[in-house]
PDB file of N, CA and C in Angstrom:
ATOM      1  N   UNK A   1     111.665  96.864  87.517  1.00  0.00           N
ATOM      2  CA  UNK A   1     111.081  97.819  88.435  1.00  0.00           C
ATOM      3  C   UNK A   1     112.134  98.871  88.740  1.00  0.00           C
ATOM      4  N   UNK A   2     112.121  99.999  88.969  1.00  0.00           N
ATOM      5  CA  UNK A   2     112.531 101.608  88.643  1.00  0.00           C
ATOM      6  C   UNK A   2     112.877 101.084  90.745  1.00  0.00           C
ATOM      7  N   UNK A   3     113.712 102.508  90.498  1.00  0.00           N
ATOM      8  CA  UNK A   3     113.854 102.981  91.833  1.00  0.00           C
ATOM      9  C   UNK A   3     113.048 103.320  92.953  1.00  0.00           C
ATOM     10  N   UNK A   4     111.930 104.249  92.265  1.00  0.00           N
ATOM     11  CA  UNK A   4     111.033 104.862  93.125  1.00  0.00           C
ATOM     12  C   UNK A   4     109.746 103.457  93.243  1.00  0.00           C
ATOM     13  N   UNK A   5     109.362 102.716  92.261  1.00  0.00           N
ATOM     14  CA  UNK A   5     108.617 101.662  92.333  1.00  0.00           C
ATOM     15  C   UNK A   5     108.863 100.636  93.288  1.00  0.00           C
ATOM     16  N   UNK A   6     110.684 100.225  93.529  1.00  0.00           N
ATOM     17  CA  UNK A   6     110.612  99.360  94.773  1.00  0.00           C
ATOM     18  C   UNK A   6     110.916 100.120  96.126  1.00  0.00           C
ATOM     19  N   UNK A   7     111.010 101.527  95.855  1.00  0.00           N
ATOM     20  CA  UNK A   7     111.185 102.446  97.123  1.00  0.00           C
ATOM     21  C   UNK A   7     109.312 102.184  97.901  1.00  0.00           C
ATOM     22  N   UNK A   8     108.557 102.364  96.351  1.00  0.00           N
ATOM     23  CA  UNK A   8     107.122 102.085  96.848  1.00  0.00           C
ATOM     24  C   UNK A   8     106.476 100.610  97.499  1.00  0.00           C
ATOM     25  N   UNK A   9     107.243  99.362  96.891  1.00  0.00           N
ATOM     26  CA  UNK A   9     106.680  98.447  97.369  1.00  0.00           C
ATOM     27  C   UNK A   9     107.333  98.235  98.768  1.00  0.00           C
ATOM     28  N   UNK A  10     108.673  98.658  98.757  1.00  0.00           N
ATOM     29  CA  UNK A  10     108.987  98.531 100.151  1.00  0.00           C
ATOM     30  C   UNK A  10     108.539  99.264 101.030  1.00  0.00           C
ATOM     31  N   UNK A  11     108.017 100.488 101.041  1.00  0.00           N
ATOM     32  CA  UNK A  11     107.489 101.724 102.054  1.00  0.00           C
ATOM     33  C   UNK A  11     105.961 100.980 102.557  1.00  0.00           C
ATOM     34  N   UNK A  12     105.761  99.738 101.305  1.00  0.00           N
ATOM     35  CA  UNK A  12     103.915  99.302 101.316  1.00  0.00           C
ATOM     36  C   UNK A  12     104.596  98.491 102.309  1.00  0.00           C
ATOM     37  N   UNK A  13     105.255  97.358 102.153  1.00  0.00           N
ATOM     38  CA  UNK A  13     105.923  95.949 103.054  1.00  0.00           C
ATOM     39  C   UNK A  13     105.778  96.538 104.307  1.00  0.00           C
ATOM     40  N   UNK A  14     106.843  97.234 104.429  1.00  0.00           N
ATOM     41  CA  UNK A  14     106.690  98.013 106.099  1.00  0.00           C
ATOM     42  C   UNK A  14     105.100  98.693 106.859  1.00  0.00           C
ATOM     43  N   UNK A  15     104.393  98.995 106.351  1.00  0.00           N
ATOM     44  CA  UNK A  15     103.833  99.558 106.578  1.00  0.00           C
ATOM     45  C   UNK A  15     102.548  98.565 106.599  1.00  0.00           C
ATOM     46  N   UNK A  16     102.910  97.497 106.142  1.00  0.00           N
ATOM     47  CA  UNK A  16     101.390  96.264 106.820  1.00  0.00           C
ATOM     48  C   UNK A  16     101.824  95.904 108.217  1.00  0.00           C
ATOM     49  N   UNK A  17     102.867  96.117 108.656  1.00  0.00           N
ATOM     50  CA  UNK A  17     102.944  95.193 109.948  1.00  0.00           C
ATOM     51  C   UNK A  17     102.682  96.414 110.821  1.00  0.00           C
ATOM     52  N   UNK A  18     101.083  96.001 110.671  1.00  0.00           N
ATOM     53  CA  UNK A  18     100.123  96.642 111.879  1.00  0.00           C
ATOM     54  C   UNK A  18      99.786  96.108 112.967  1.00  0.00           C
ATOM     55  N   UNK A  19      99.325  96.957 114.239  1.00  0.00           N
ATOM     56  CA  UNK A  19      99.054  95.915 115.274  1.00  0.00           C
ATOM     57  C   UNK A  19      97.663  95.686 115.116  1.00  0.00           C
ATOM     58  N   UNK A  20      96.794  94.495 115.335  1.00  0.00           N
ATOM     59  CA  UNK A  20      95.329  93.743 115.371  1.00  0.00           C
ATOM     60  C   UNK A  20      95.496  93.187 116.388  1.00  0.00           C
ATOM     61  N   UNK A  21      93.896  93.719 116.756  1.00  0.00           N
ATOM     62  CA  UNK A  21      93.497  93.286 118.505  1.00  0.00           C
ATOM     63  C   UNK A  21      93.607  91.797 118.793  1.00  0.00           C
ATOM     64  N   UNK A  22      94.131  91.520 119.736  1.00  0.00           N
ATOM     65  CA  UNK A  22      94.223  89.905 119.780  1.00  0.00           C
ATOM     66  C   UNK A  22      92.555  89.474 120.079  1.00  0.00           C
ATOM     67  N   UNK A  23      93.031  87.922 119.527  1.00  0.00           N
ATOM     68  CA  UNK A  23      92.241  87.153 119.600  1.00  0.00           C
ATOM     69  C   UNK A  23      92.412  85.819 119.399  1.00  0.00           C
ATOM     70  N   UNK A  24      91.770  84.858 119.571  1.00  0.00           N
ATOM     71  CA  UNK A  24      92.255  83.366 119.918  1.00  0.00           C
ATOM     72  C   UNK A  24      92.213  82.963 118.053  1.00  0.00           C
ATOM     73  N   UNK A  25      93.317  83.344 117.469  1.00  0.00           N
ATOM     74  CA  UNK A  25      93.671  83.028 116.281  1.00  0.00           C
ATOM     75  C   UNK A  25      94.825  82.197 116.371  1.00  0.00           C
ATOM     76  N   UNK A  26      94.552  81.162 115.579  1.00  0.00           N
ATOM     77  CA  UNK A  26      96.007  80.270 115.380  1.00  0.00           C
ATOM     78  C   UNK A  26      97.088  81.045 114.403  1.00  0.00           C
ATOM     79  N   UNK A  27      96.384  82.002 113.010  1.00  0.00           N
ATOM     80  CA  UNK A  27      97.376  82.496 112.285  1.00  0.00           C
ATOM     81  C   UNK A  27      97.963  84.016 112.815  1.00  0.00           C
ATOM     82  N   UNK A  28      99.091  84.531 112.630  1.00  0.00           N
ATOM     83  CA  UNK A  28      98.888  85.819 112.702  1.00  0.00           C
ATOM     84  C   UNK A  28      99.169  87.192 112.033  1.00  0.00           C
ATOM     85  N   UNK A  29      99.245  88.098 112.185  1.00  0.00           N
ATOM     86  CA  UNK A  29      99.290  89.386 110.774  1.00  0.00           C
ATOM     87  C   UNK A  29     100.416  88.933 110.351  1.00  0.00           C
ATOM     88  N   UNK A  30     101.534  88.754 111.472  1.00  0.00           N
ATOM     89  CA  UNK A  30     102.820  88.965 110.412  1.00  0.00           C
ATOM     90  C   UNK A  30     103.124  87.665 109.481  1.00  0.00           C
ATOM     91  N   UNK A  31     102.545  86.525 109.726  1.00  0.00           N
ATOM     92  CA  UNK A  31     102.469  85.300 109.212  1.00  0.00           C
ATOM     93  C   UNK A  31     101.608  85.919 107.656  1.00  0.00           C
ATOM     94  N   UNK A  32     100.691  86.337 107.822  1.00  0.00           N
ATOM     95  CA  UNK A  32      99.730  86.846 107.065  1.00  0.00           C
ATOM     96  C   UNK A  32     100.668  87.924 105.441  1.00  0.00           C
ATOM     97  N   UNK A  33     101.124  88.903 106.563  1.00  0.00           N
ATOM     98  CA  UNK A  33     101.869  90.255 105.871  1.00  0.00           C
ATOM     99  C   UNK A  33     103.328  89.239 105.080  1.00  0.00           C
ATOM    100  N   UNK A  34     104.114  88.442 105.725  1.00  0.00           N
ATOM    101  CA  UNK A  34     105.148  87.753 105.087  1.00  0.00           C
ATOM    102  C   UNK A  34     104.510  86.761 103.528  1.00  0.00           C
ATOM    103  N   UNK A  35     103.181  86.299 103.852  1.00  0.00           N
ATOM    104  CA  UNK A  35     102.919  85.671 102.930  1.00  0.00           C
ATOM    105  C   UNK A  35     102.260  85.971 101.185  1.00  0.00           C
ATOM    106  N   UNK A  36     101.893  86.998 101.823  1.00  0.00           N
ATOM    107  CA  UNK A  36     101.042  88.171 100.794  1.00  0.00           C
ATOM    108  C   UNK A  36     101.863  89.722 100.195  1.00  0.00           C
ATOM    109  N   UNK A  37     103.085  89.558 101.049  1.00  0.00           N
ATOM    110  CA  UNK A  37     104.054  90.933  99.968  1.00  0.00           C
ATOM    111  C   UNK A  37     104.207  90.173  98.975  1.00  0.00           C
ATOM    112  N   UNK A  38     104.638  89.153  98.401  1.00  0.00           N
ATOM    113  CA  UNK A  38     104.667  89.045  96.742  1.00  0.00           C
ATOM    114  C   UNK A  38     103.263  89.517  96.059  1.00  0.00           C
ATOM    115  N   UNK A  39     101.955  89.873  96.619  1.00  0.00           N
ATOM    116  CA  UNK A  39     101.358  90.235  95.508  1.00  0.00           C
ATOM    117  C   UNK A  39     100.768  91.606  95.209  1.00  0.00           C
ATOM    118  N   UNK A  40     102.048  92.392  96.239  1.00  0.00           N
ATOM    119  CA  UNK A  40     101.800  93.836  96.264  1.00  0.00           C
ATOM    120  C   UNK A  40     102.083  94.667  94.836  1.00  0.00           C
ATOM    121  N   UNK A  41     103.516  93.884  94.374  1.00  0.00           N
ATOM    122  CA  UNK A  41     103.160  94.106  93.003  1.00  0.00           C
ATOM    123  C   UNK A  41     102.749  94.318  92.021  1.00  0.00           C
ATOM    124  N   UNK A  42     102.070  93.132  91.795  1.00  0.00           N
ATOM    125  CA  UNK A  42     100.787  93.178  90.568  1.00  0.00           C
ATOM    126  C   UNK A  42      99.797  93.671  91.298  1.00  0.00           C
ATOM    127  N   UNK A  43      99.167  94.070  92.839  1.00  0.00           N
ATOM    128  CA  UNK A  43      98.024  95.099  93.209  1.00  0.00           C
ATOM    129  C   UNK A  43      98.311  96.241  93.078  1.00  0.00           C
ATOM    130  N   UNK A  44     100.086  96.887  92.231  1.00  0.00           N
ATOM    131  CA  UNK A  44      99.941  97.621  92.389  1.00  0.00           C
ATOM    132  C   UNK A  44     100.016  98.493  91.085  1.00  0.00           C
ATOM    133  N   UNK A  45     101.243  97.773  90.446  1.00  0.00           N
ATOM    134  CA  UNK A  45     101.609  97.654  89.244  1.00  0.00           C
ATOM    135  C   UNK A  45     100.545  96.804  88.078  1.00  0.00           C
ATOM    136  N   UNK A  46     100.112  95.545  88.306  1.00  0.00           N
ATOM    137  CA  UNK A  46      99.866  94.674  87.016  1.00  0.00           C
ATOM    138  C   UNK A  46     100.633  93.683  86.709  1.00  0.00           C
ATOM    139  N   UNK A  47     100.524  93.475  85.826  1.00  0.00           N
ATOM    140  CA  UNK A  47     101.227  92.623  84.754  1.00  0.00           C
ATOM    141  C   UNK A  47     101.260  91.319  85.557  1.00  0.00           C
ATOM    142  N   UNK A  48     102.151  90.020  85.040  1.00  0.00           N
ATOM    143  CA  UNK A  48     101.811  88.979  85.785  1.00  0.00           C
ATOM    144  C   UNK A  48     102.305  88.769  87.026  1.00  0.00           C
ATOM    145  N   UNK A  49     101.188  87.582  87.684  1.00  0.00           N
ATOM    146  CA  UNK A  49     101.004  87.034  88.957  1.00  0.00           C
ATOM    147  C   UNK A  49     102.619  86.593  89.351  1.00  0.00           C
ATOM    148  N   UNK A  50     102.996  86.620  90.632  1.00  0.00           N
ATOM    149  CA  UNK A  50     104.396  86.280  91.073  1.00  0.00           C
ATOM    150  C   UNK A  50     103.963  85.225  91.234  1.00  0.00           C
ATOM    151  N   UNK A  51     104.993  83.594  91.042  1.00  0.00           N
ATOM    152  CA  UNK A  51     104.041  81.989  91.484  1.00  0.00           C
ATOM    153  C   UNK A  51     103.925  82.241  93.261  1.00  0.00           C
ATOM    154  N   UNK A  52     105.052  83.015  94.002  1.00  0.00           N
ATOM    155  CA  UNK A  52     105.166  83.251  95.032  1.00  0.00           C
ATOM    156  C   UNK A  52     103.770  83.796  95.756  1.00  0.00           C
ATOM    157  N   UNK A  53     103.454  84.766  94.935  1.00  0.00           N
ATOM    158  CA  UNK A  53     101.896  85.412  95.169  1.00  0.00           C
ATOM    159  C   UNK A  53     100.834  84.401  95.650  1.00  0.00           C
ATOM    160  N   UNK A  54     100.644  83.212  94.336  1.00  0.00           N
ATOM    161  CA  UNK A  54      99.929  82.330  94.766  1.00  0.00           C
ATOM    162  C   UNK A  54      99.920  81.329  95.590  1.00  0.00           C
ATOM    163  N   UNK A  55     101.186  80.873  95.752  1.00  0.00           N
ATOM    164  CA  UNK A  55     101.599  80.009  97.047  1.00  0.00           C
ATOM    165  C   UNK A  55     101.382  80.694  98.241  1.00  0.00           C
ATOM    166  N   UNK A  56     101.304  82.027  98.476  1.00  0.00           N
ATOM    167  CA  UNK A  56     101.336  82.704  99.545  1.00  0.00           C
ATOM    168  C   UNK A  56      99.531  83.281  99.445  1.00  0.00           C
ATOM    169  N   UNK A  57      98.765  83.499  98.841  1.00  0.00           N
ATOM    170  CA  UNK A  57      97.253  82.793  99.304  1.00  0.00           C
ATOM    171  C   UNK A  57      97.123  81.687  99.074  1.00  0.00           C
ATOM    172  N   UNK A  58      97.349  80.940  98.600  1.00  0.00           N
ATOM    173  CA  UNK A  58      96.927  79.457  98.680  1.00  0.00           C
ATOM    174  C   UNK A  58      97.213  79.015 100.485  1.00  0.00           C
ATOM    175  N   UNK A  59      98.520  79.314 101.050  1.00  0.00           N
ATOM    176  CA  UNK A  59      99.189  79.217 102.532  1.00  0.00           C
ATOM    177  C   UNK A  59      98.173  79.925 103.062  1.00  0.00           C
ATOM    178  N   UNK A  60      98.492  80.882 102.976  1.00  0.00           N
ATOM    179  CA  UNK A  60      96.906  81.795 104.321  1.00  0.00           C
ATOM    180  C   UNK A  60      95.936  81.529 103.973  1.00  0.00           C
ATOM    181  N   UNK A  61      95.149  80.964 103.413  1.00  0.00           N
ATOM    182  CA  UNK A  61      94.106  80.414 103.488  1.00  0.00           C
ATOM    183  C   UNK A  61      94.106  78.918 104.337  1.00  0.00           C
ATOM    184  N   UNK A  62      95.303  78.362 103.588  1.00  0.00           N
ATOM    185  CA  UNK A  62      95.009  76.569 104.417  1.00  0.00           C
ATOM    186  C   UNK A  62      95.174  77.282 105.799  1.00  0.00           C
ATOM    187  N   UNK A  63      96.386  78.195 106.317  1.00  0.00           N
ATOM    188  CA  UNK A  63      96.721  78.579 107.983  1.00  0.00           C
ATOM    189  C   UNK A  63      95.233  79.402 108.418  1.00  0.00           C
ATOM    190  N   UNK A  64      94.787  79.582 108.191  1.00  0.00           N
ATOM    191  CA  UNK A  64      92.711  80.315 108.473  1.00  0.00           C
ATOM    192  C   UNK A  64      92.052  79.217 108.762  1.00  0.00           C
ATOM    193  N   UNK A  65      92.216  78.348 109.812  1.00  0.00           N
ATOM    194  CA  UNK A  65      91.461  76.850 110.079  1.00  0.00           C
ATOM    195  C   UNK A  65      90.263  77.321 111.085  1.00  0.00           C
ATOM    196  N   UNK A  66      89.922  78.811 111.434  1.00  0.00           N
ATOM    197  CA  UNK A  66      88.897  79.186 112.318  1.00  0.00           C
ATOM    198  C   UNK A  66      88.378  80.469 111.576  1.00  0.00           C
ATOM    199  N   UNK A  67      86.807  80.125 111.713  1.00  0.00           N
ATOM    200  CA  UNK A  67      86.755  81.541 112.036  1.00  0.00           C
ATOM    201  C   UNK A  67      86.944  82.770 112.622  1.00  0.00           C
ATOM    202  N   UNK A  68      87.796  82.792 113.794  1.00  0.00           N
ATOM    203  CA  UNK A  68      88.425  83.863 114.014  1.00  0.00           C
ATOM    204  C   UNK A  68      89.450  84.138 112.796  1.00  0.00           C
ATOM    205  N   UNK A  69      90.659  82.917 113.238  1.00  0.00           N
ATOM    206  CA  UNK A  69      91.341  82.931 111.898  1.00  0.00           C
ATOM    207  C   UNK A  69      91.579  83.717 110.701  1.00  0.00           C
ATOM    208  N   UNK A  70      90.118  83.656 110.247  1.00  0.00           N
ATOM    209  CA  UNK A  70      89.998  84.312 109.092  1.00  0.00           C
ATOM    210  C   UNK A  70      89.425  85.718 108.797  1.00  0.00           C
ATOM    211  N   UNK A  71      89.140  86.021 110.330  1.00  0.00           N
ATOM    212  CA  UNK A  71      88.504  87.397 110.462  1.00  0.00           C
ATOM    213  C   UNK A  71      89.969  88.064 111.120  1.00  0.00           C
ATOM    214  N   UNK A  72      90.962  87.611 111.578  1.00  0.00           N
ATOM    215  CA  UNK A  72      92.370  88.671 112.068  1.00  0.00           C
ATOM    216  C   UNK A  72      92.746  88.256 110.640  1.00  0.00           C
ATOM    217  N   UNK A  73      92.929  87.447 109.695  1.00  0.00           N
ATOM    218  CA  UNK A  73      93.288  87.490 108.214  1.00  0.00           C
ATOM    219  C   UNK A  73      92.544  88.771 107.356  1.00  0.00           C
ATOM    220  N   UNK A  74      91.083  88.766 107.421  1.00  0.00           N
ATOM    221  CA  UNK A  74      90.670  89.555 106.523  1.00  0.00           C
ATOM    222  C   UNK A  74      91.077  90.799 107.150  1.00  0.00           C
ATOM    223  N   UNK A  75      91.317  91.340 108.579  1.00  0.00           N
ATOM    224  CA  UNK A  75      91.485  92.695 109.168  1.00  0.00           C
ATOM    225  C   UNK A  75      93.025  93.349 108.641  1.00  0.00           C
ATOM    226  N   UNK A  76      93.885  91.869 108.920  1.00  0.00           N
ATOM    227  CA  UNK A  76      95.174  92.187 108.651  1.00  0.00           C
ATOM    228  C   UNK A  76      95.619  93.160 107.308  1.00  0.00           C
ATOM    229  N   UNK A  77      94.895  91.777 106.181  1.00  0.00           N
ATOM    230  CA  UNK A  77      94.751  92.082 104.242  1.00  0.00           C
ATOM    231  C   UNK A  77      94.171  93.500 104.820  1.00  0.00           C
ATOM    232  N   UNK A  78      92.688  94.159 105.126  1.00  0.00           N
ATOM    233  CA  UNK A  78      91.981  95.465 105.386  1.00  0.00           C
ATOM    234  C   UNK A  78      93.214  96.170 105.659  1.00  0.00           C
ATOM    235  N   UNK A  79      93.635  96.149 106.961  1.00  0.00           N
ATOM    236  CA  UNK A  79      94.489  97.519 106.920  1.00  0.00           C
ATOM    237  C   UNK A  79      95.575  97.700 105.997  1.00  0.00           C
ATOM    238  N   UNK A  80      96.833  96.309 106.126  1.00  0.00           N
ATOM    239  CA  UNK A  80      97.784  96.684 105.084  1.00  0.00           C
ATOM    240  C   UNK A  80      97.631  96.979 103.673  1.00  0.00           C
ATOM    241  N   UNK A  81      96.171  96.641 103.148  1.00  0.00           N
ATOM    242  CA  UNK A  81      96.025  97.250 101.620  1.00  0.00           C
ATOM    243  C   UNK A  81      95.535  98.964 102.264  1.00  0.00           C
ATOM    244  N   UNK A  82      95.009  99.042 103.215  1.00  0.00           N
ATOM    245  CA  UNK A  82      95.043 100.862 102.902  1.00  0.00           C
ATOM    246  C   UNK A  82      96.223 101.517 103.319  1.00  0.00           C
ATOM    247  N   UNK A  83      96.968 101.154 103.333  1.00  0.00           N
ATOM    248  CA  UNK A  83      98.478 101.726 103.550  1.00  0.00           C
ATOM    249  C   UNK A  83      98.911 101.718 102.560  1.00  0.00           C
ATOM    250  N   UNK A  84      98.561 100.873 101.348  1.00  0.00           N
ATOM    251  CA  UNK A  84      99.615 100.650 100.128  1.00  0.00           C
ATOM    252  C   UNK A  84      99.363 101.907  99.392  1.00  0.00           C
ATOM    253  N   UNK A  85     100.381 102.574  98.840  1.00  0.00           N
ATOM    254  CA  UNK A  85      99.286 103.915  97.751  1.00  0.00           C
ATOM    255  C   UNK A  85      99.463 103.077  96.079  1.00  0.00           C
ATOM    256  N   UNK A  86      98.278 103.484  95.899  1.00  0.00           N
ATOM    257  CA  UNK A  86      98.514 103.331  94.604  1.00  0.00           C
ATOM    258  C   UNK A  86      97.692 101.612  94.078  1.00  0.00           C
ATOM    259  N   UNK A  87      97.450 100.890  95.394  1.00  0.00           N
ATOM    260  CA  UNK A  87      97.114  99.674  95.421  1.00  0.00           C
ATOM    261  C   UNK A  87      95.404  99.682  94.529  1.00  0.00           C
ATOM    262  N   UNK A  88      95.759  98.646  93.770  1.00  0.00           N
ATOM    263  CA  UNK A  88      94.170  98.555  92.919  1.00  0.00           C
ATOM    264  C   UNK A  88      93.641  97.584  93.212  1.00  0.00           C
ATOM    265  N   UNK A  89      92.501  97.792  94.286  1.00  0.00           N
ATOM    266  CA  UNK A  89      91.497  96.687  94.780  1.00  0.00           C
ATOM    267  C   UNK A  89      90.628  95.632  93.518  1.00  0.00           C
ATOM    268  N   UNK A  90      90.324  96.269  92.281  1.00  0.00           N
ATOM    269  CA  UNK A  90      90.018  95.140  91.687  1.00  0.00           C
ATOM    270  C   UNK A  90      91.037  94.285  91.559  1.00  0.00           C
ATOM    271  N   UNK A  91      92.465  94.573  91.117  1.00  0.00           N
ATOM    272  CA  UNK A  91      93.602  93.658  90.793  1.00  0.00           C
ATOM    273  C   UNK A  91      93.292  92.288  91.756  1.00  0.00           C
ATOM    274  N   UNK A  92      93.407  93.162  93.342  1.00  0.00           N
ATOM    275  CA  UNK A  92      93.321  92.454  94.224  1.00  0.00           C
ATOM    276  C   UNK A  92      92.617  91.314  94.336  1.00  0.00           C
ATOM    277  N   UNK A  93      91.260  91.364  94.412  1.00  0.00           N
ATOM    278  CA  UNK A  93      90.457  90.790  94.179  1.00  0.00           C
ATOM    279  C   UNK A  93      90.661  90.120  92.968  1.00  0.00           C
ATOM    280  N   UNK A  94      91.336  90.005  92.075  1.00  0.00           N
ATOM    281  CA  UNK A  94      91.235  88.851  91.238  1.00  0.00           C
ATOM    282  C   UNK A  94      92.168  87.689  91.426  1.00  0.00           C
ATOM    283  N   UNK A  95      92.740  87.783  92.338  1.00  0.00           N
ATOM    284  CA  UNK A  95      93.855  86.983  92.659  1.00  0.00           C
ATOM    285  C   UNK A  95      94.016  85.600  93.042  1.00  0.00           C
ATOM    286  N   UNK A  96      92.945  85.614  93.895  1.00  0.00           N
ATOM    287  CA  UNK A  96      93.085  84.474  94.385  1.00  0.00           C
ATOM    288  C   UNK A  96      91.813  83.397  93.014  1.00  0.00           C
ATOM    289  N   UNK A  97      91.414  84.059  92.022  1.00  0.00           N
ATOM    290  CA  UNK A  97      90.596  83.212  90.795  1.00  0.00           C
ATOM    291  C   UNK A  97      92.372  82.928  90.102  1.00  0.00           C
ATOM    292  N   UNK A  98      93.139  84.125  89.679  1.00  0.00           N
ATOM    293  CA  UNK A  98      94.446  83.946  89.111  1.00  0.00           C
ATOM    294  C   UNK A  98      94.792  82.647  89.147  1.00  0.00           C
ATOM    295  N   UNK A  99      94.800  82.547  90.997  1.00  0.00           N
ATOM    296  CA  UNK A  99      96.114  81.628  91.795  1.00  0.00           C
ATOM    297  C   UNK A  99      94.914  80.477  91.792  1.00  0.00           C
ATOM    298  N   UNK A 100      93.787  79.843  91.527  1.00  0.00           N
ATOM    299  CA  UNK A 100      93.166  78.894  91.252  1.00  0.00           C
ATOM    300  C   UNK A 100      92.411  78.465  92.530  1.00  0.00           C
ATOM    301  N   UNK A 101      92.077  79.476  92.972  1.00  0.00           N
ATOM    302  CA  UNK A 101      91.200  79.369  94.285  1.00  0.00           C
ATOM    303  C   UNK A 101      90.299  80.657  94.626  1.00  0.00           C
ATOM    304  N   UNK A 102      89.720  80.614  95.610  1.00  0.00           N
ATOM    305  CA  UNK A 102      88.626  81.824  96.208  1.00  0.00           C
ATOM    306  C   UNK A 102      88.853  82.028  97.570  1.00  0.00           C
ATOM    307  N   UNK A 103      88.249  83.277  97.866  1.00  0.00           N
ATOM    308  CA  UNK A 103      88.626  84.057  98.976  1.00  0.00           C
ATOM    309  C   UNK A 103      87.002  84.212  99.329  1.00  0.00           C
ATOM    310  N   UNK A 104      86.677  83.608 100.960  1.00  0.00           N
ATOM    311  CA  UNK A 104      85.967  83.987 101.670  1.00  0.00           C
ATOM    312  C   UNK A 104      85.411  85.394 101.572  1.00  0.00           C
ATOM    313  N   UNK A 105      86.004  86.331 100.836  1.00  0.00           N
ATOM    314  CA  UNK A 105      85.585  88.246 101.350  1.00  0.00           C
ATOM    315  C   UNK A 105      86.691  88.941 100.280  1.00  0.00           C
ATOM    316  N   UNK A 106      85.901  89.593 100.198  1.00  0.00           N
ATOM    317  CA  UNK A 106      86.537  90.665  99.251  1.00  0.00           C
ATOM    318  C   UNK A 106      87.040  92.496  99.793  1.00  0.00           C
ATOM    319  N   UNK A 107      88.097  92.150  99.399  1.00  0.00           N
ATOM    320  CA  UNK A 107      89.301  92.545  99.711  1.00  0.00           C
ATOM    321  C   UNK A 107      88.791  94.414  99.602  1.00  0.00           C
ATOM    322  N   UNK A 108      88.624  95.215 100.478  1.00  0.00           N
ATOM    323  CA  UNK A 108      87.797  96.653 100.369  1.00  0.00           C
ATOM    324  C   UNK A 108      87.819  97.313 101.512  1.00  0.00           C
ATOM    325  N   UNK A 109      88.356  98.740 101.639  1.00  0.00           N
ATOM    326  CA  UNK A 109      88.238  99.215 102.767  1.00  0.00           C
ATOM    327  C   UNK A 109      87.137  99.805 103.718  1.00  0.00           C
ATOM    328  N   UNK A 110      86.047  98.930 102.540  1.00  0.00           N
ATOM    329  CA  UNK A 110      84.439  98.768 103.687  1.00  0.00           C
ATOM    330  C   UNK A 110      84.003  97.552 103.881  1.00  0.00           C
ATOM    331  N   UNK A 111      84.813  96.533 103.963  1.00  0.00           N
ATOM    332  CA  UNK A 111      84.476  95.153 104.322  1.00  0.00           C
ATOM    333  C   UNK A 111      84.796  94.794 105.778  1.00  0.00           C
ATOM    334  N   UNK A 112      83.681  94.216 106.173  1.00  0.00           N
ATOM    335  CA  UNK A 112      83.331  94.089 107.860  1.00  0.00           C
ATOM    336  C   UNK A 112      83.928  92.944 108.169  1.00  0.00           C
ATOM    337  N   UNK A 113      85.219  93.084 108.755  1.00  0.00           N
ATOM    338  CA  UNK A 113      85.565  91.184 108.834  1.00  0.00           C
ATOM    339  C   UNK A 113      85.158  90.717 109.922  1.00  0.00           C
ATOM    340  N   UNK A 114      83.962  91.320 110.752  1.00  0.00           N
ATOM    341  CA  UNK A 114      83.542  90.688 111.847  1.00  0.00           C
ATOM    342  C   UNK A 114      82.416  90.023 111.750  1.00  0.00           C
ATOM    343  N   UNK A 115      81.935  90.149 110.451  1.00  0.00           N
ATOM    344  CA  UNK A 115      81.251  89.056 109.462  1.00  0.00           C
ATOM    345  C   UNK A 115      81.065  88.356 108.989  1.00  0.00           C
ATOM    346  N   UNK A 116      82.335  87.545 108.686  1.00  0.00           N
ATOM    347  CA  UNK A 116      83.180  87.108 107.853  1.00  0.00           C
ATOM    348  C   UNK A 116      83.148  85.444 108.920  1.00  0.00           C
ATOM    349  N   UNK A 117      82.858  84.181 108.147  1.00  0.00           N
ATOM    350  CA  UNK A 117      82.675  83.062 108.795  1.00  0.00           C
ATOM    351  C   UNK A 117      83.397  82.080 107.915  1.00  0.00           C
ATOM    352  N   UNK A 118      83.968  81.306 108.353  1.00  0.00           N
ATOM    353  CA  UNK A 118      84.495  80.234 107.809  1.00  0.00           C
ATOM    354  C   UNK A 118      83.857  79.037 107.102  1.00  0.00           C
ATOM    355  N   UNK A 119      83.932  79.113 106.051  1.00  0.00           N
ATOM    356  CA  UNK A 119      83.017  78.110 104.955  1.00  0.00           C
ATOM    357  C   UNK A 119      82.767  76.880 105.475  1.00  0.00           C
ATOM    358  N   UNK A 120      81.771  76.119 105.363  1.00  0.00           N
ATOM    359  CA  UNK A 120      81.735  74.817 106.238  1.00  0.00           C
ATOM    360  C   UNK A 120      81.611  73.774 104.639  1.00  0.00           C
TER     361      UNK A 120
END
């Protein structure tokens, strides 16, 4: 990775730790944002999955034990992917099939995470 490429993933890193309205969530953004910069990368760039990437959804998903949970998760993923430039939402979305699992909601900056319910 070039100069200006980790000037970019780092300008993305910083720029997820957004504030989200509280709510009686056990997980939280920055728990969220620490676990999911390894796969800013390949959302942004390509090429292969970091194993880090997948350990880090495989983790926020098991830490999403509520539906709230998983609705300050999906808001968190919402804003810090529209901050990223350059970020490719299909990539995104394939990630968690990559890392050998599924994601409640798909990853889009028109996805309603106040919708969004925890699988029973």
């Amino acid at each position: 990775m070039g100069v200006k490429e980790a000037f970019l993933v780092m300008l993305a890193v910083c720029s997820m730790f957004v504030v989200v309205p509280h709510v009686y969530a056990k997980i939280s953004c920055e728990q969220v944002t620490l676990l999911l910069t390894p796969c800013i990368p390949y959302g942004v760039f390509g090429g292969d999955v970091p194993p880090a990437c997948c350990s880090g959804i495989k983790e926020s998903l098991a830490l999403a034990n509520t539906t709230e949970d998983l609705r300050l998760k999906c808001q968190c993923v919402k804003e810090g992917a529209a901050k990223i430039p350059g970020l490719n939402y299909t990539r995104v979305n394939e990630l968690p099939a990559k890392c050998g699992t599924t994601s409640p909601y798909v990853v889009s900056p028109n996805t309603d995470c106040s919708k969004i319910t925890k699988p029973s």
